[in-house]
Protein backbone atom coordinates (compact mmCIF):
# COMPACT_ATOMS: atom_id res chain seq x y z
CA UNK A 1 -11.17 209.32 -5.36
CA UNK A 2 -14.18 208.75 -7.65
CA UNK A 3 -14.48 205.20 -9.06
CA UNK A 4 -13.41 204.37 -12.77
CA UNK A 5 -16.37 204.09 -14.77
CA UNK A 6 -17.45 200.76 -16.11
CA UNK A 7 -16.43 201.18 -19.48
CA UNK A 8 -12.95 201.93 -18.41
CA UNK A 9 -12.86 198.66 -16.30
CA UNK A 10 -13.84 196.35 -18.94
CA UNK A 11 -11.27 197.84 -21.43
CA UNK A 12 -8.60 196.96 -18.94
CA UNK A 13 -9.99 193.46 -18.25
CA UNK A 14 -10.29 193.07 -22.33
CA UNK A 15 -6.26 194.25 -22.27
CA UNK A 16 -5.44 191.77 -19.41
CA UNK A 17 -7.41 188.89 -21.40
CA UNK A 18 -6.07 189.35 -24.70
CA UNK A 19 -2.57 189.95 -23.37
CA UNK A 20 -2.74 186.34 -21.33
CA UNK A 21 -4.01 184.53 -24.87
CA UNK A 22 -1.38 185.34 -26.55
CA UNK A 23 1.33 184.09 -24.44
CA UNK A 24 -0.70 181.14 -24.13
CA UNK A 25 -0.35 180.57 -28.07
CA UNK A 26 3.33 181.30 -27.71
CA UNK A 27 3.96 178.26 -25.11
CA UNK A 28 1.81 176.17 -27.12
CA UNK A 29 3.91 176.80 -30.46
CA UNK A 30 6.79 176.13 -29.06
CA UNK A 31 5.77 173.29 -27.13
CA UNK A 32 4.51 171.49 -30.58
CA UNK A 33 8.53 171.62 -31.85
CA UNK A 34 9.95 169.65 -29.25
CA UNK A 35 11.34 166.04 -29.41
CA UNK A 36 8.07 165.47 -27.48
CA UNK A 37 5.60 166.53 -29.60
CA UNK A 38 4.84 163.57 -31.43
CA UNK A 39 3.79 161.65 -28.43
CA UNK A 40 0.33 163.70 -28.20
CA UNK A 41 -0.35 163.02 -31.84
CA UNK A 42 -4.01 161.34 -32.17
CA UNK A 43 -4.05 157.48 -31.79
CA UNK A 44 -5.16 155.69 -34.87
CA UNK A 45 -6.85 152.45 -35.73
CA UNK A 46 -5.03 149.56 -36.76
CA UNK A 47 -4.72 149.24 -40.30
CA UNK A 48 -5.39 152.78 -40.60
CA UNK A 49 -2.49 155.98 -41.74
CA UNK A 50 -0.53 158.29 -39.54
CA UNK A 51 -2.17 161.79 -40.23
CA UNK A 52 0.27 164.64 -38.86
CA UNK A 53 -2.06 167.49 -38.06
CA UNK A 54 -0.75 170.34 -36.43
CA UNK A 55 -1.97 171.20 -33.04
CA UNK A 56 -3.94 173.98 -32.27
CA UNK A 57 -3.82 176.05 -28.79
CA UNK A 58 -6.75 173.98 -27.67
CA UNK A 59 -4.97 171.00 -27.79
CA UNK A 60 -2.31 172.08 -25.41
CA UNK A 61 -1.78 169.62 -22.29
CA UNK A 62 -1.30 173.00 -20.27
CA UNK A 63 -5.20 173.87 -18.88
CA UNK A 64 -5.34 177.46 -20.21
CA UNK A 65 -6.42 180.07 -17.70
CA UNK A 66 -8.84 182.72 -18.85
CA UNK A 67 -10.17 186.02 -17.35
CA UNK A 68 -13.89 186.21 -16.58
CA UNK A 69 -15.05 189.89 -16.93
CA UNK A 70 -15.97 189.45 -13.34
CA UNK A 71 -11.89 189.15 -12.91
CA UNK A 72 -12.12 185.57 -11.39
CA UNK A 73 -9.83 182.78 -13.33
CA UNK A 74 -11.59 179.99 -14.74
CA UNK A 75 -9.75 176.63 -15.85
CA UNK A 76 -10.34 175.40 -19.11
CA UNK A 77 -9.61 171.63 -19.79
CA UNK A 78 -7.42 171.02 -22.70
CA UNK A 79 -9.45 168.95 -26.12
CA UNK A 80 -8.19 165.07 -25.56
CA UNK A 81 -8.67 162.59 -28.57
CA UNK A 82 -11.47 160.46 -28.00
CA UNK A 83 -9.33 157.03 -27.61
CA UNK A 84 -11.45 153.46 -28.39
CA UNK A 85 -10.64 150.12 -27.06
CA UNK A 86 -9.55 148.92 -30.65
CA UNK A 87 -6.97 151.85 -30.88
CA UNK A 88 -3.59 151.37 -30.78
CA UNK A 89 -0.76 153.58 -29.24
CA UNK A 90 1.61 153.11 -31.87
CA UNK A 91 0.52 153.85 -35.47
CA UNK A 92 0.98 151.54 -38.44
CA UNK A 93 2.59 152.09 -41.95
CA UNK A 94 0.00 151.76 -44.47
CA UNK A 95 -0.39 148.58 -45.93
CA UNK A 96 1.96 147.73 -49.43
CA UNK A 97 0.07 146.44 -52.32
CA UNK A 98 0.70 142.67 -53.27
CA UNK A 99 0.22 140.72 -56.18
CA UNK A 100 -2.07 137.97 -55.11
CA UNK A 101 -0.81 134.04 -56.04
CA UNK A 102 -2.43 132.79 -57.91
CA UNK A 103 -4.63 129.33 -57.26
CA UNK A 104 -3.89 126.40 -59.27
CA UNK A 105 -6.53 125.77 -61.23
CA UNK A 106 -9.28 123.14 -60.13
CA UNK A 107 -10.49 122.53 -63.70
CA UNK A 108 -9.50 118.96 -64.91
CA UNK A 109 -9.03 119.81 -68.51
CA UNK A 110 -6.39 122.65 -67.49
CA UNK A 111 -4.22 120.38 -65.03
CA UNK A 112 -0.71 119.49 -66.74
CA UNK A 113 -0.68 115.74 -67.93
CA UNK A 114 2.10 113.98 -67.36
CA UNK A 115 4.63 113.72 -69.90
CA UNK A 116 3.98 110.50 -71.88
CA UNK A 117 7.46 108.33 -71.63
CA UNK A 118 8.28 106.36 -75.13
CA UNK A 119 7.95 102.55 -74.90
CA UNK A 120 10.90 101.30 -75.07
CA UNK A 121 11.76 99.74 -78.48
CA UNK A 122 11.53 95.80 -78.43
CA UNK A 123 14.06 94.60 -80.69
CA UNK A 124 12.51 91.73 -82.89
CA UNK A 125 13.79 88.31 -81.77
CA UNK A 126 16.79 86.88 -83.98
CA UNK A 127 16.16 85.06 -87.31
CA UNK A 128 17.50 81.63 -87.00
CA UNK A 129 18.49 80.08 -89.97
CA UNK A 130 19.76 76.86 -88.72
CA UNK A 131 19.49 75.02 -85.29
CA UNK A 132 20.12 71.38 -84.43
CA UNK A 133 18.40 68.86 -86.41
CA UNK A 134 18.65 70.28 -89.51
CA UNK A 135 20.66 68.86 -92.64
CA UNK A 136 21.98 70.27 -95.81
CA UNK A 137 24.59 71.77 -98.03
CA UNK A 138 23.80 74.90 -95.64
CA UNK A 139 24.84 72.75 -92.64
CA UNK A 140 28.56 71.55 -94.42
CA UNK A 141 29.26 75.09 -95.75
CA UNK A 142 29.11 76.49 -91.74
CA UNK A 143 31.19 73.64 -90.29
CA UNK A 144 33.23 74.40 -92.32
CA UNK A 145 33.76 78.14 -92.04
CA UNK A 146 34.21 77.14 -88.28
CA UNK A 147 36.88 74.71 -88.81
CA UNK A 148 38.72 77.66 -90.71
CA UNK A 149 38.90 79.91 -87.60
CA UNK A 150 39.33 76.78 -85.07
CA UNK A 151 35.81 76.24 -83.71
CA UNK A 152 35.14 73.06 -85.46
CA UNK A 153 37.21 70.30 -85.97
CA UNK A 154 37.15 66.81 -87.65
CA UNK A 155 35.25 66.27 -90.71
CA UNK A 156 32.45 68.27 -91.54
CA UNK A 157 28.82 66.83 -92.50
CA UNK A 158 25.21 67.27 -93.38
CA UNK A 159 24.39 66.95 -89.95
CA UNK A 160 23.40 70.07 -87.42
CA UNK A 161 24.61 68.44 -84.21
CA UNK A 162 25.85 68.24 -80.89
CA UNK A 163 29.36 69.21 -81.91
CA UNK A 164 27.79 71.91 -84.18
CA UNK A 165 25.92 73.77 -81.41
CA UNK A 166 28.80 73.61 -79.36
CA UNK A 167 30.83 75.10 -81.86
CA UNK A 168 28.74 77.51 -82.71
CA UNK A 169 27.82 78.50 -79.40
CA UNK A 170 31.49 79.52 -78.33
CA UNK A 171 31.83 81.16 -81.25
CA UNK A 172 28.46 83.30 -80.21
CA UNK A 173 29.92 83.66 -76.51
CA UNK A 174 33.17 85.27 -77.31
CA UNK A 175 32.01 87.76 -79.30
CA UNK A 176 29.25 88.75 -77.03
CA UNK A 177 26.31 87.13 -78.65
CA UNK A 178 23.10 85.13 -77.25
CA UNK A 179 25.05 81.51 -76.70
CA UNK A 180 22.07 79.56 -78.03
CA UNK A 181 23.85 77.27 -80.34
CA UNK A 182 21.24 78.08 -83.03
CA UNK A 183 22.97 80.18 -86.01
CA UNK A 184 21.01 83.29 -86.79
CA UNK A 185 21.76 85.88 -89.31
CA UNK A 186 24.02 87.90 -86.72
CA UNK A 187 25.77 84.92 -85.91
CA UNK A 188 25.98 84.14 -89.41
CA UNK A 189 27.47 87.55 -90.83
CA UNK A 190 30.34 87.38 -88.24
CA UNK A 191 31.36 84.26 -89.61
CA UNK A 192 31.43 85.14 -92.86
CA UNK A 193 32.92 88.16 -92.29
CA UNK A 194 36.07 86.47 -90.37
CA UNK A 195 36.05 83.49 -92.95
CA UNK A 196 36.39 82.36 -96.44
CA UNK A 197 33.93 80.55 -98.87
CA UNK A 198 35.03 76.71 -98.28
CA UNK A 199 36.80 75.41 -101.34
CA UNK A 200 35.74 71.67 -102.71
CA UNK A 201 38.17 69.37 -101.26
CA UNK A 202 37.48 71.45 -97.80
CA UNK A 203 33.57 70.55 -97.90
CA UNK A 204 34.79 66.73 -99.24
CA UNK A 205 37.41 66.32 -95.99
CA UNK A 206 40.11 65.88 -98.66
CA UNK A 207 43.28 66.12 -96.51
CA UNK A 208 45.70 68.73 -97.79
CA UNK A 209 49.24 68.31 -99.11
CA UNK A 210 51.77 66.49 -96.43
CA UNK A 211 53.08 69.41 -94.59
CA UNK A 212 56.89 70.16 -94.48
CA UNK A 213 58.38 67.72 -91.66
CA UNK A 214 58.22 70.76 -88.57
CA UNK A 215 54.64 70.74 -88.31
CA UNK A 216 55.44 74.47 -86.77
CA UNK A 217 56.76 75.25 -90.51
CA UNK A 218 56.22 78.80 -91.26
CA UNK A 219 53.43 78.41 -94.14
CA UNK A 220 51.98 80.87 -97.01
CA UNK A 221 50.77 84.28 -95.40
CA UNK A 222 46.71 84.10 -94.84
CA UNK A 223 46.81 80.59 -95.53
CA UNK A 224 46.98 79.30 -92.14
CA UNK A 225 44.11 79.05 -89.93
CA UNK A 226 43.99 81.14 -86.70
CA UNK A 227 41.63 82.57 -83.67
CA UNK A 228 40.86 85.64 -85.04
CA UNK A 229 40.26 89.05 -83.02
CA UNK A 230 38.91 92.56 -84.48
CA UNK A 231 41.57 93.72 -82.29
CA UNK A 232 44.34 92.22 -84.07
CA UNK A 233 43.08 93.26 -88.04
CA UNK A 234 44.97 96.24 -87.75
CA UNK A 235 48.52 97.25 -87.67
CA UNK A 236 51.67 94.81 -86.77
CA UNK A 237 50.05 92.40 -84.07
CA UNK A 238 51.33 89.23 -81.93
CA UNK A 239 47.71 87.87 -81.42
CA UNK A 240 47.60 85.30 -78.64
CA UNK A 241 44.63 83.24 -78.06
CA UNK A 242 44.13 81.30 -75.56
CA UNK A 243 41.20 79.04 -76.49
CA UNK A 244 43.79 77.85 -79.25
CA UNK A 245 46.74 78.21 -77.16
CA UNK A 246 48.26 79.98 -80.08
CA UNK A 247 50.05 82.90 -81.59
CA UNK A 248 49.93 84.23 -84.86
CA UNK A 249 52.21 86.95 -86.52
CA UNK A 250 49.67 89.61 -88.11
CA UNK A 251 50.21 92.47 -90.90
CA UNK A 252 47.20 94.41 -91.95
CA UNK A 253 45.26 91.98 -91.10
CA UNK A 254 46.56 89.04 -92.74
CA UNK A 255 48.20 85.82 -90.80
CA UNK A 256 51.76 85.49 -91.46
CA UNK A 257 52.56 82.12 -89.11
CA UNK A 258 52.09 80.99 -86.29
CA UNK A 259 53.14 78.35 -83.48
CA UNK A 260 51.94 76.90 -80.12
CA UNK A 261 52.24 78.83 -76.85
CA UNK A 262 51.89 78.14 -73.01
CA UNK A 263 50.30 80.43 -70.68
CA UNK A 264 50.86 80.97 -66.91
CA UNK A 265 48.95 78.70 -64.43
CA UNK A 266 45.49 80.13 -62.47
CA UNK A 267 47.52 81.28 -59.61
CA UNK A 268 50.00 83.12 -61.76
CA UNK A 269 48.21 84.27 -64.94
CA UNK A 270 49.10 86.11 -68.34
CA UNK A 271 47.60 89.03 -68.15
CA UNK A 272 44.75 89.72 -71.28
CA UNK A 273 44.28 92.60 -73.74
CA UNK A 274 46.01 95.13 -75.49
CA UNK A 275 49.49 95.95 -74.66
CA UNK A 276 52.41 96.84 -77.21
CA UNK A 277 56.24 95.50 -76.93
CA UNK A 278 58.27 97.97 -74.66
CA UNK A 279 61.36 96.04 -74.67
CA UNK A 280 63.25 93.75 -76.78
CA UNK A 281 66.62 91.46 -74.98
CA UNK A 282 67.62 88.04 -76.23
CA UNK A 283 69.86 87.08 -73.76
CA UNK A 284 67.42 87.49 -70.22
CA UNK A 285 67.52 85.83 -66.99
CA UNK A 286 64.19 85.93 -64.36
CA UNK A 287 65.25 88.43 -61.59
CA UNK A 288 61.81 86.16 -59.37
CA UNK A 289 62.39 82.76 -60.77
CA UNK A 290 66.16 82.54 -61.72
CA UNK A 291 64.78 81.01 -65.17
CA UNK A 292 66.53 81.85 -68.96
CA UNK A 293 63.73 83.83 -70.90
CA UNK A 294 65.64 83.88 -74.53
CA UNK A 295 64.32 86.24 -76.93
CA UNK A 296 62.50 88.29 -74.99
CA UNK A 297 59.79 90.35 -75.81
CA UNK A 298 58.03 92.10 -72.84
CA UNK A 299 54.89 93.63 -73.27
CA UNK A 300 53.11 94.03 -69.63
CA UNK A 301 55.43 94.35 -66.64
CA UNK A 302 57.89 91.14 -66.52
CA UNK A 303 55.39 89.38 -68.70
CA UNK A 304 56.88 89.06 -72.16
CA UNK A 305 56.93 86.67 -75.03
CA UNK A 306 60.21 84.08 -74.85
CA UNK A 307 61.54 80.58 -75.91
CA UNK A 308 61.32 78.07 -73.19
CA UNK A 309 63.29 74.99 -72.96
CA UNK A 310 60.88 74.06 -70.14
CA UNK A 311 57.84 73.97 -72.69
CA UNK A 312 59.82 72.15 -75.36
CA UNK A 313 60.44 69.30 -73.21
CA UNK A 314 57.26 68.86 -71.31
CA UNK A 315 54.91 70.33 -73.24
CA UNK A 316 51.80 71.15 -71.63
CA UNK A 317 52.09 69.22 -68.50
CA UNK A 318 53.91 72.09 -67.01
CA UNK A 319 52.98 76.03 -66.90
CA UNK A 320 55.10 79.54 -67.17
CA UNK A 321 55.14 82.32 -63.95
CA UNK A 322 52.39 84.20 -66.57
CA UNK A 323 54.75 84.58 -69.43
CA UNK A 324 53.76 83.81 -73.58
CA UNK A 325 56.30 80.35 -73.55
CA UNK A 326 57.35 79.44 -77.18
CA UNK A 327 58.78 75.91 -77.53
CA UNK A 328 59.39 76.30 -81.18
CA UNK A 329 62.39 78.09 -81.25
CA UNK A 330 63.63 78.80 -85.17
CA UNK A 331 60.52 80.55 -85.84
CA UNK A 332 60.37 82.75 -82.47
CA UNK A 333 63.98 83.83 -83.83
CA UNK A 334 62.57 84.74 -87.23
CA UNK A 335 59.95 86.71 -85.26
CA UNK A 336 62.10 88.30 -82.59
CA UNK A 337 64.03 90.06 -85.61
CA UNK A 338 60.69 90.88 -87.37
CA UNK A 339 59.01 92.63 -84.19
CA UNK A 340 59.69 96.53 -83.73
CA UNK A 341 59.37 98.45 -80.37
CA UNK A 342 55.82 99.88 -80.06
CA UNK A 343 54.07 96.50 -82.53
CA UNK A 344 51.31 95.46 -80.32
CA UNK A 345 50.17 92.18 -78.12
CA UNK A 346 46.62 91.08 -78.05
CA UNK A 347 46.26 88.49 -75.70
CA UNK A 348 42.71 86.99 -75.67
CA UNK A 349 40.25 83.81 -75.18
């Protein structure tokens, strides 16, 4: 048989060639859909973007065989990504912009002062207007405001002295004042304000009128002299005062009478401050001490304002279990059937 002619042999080589390429591009297109894929994609620098770029048949891992027109089979090695020793396997996400912070500012003029604190506020020192040593009309007219309100007694003089500053300076104490003994204008305007303007025979020493022959005699409302407390200007008060061992019978301010009370002894105290009369009994006998307590009239716990035969015979030589004693017994009456439920108790120094 005679030989094919060249021409006829290289259009059947051509045929073989072209007909080998294509099924090469169909394995490499469907190789480039599978869950593998991804791992050929090209390695990138860090800090650098994930480019997808689709693969071409050159970048196949298969080696691609090809027909030489000689008819031999050639390998061709598949395109690689050049790798570097900086690249990384694993790509990473571009970078997010951030707003930078800010530096605090190294310019003295711009750096925040300190908030400038007020001084305090120095209040000015006390005017005194009298002090021991000093004599004078000025020096009567004060004794004898004390004497009104039981801070000063015996006759009053020209004289600022010891007794004076003592008297003056518990009178500063219990209202909360600078004891100093020296009277300055605060000093001052609380007295006034809690006293009367002396009358003549009071600045002479002229002894008043003989008093009735029960020196516990109820006397004229607001004539008597008494301890007095802001606490006790207001309303229907029993004010109690211990520094006078006393109680007076208030209205609206103004002193009705008044008579001598004991308190209880240092182990067994009457309570101080505010309370108001919760019950009323005249005939009473101590459930603690087995003791009559006539004319009752509690005010804090078991404590309660009541005659005491005890007090009328011993006077103060003895003490009560921390109940208000009364020794003067007419007038407690009168005072037991003035008193309401609810009229308060001040008990103070």
């Amino acid at each position: 048989m005679q030989a094919a002619s060249p021409p006829v042999r290289s259009t059947r080589v051509l045929r073989r060639a072209l007909v080998l390429t294509g099924a090469i591009a169909l394995v490499a297109g469907s190789a480039a859909c599978t869950p593998g894929a991804s791992s050929d994609a090209a390695a990138t620098r860090v800090g650098q973007s994930v480019s997808q770029t689709p693969q071409t048949p050159s970048e196949n891992p298969t080696p691609a065989r090809t027909e030489t027109p000689a008819g031999t089979a050639t390998d061709t090695p598949t395109a690689t990504p050049s790798e570097s020793p900086v690249a990384t396997a694993e790509a990473t996400p571009s970078a997010v912009p951030t707003t930078p912070t800010p530096k605090p500012s190294t310019d003295p003029a711009q750096k925040p002062q300190p908030e400038a604190k007020p001084e305090p506020e120095v209040e000015p020192a006390p005017v005194v207007l009298l002090r021991a040593g000093d004599t004078g009309a000025k020096v009567r007219s004060l004794e004898a405001r004390l004497r009104q309100i039981g801070w000063f007694s015996g006759d009053v003089d020209d004289h600022y002295g010891s007794r004076t500053t003592e008297a003056v300076r518990g009178f500063q104490a219990k209202r909360g004042f600078d004891a100093t003994g020296d009277l300055d204008e605060r000093t001052w305007d609380k007295l006034v304000s809690m006293s009367k303007r002396p009358t003549a025979d009071e600045l002479a020493n002229v002894k008043p009128k003989p008093k009735p022959a029960d020196p516990e005699a109820k006397s004229e409302p607001g004539s008597i002299s008494w301890d007095v407390d802001e606490r006790c200007m207001t309303g229907r008060v029993m004010c109690v005062s211990k520094s006078t061992r006393r109680l007076t019978w208030v209205v609206d301010g103004v002193p009705q009478y008044g008579f001598d009370v004991r308190f209880g002894s240092d182990e067994l105290p009457t309570r101080e401050g505010v309370f108001s009369v919760y019950k009323k009994k005249v005939d009473v006998i101590s459930n603690l001490y087995h003791t009559p307590m006539p004319y009752s009239m509690f005010f804090s716990g078991g404590q309660a304002v009541h005659y005491s035969s005890n007090f009328a015979r011993l006077g103060y030589a003895g003490a009560s279990h921390g109940c208000v004693n009364v020794r003067n017994k007419p007038l407690l009456v009168q005072l037991y059937n003035e008193v309401r439920i609810g009229d308060e108790v001040v008990v103070h120094w």
